[in-house]
C-alpha atoms as a PDB file:
ATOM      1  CA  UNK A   1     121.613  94.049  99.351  1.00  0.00           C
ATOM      2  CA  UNK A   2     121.361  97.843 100.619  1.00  0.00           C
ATOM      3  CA  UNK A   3     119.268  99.004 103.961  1.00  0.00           C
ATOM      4  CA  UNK A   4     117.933 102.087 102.926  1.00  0.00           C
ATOM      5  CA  UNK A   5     116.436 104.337 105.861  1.00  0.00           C
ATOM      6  CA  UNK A   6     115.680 108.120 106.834  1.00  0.00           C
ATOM      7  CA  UNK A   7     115.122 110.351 109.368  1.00  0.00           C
ATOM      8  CA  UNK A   8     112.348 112.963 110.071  1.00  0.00           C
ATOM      9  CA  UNK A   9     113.359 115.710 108.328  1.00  0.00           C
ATOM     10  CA  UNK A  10     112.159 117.831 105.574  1.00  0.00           C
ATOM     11  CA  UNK A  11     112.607 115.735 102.470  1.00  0.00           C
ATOM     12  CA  UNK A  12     114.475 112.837 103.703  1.00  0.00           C
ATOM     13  CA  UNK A  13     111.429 109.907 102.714  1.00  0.00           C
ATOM     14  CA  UNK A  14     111.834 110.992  99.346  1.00  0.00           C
ATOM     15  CA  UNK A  15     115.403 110.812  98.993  1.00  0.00           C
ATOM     16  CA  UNK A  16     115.726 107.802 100.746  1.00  0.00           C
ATOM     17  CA  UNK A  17     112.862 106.239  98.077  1.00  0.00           C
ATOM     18  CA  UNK A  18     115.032 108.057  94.941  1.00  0.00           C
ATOM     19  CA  UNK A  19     117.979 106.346  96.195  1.00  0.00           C
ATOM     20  CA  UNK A  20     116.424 102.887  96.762  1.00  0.00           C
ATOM     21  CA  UNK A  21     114.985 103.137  93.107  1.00  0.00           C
ATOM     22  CA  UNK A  22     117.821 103.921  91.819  1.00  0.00           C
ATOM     23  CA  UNK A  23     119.741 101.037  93.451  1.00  0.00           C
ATOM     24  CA  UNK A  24     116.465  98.648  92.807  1.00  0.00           C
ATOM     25  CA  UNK A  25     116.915  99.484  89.093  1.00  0.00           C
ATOM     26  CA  UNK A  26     120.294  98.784  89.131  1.00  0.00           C
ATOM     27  CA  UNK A  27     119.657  95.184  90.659  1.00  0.00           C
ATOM     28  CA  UNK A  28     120.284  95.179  94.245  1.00  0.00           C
ATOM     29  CA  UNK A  29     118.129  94.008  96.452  1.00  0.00           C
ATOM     30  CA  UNK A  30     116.964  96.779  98.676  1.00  0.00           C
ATOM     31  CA  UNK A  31     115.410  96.825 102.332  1.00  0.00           C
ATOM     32  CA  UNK A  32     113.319 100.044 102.769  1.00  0.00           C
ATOM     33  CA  UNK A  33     112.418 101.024 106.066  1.00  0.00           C
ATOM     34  CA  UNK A  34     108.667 101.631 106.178  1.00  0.00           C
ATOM     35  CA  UNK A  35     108.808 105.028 108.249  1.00  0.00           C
ATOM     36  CA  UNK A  36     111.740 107.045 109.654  1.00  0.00           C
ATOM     37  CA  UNK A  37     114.429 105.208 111.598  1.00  0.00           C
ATOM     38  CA  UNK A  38     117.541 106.003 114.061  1.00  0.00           C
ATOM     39  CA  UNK A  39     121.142 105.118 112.607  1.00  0.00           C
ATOM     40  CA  UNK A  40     121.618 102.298 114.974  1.00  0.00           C
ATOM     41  CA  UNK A  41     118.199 100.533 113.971  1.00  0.00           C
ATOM     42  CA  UNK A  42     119.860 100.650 110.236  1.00  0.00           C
ATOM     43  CA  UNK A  43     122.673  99.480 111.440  1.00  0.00           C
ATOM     44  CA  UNK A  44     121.060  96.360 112.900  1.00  0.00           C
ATOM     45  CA  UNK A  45     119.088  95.868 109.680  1.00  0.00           C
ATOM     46  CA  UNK A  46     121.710  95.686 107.615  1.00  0.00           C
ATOM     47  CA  UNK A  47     123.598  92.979 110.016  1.00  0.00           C
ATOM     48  CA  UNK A  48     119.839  91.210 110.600  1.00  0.00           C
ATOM     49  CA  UNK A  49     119.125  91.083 106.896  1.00  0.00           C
ATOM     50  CA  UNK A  50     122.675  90.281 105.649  1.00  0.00           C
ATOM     51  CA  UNK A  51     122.847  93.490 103.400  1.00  0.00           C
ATOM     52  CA  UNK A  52     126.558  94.585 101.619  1.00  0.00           C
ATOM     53  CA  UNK A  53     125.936  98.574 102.732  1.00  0.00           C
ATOM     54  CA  UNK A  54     123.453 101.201 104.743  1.00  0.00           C
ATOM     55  CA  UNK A  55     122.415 104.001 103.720  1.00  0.00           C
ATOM     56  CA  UNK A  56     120.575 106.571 105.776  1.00  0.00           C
ATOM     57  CA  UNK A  57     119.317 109.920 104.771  1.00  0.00           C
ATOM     58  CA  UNK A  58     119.705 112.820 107.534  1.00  0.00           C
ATOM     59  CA  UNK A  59     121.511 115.737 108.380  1.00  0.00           C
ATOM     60  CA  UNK A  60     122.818 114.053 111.364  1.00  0.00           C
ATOM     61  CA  UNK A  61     124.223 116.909 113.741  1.00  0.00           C
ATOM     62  CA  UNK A  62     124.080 119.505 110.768  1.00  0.00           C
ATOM     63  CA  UNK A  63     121.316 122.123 110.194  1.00  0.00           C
ATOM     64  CA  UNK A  64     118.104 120.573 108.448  1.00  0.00           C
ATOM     65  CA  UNK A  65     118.949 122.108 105.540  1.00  0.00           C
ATOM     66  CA  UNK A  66     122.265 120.419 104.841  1.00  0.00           C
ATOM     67  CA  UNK A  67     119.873 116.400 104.414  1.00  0.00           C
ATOM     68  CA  UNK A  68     122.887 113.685 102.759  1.00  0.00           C
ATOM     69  CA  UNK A  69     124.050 110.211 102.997  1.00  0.00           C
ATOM     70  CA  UNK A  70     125.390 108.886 105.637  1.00  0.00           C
END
């Protein structure tokens, strides 16, 4: 499975819900945190629910307007 999560900024919730169709559709089983969410917390969920990868959307230490993976 993939923990999908996202941060507070403009547009993240969305992405983060694109990308966790996207992997849905494709057949993995995806955790979607309910609200936004702190790299370490994903990092715990994907150890706590025994996921494969992480995925968080956020611009991390970059402008708002640069939102990715990471």
């Amino acid at each position: 499975g993939v923990a999908v999560a996202f941060d507070a900024r403009h547009g993240s919730e969305r992405f983060a819900r694109l990308a966790a169709g996207t992997l849905a559709g494709a057949g993995c089983r995806v955790v979607l945190f309910p609200t936004f969410a702190p790299t370490p917390l994903l990092a715990y969920a994907v150890a706590h629910q025994g996921c494969a990868a992480g995925i968080v959307v956020t611009a991390s230490h970059n402008p708002k307007e640069y939102n990715g993976y990471k």
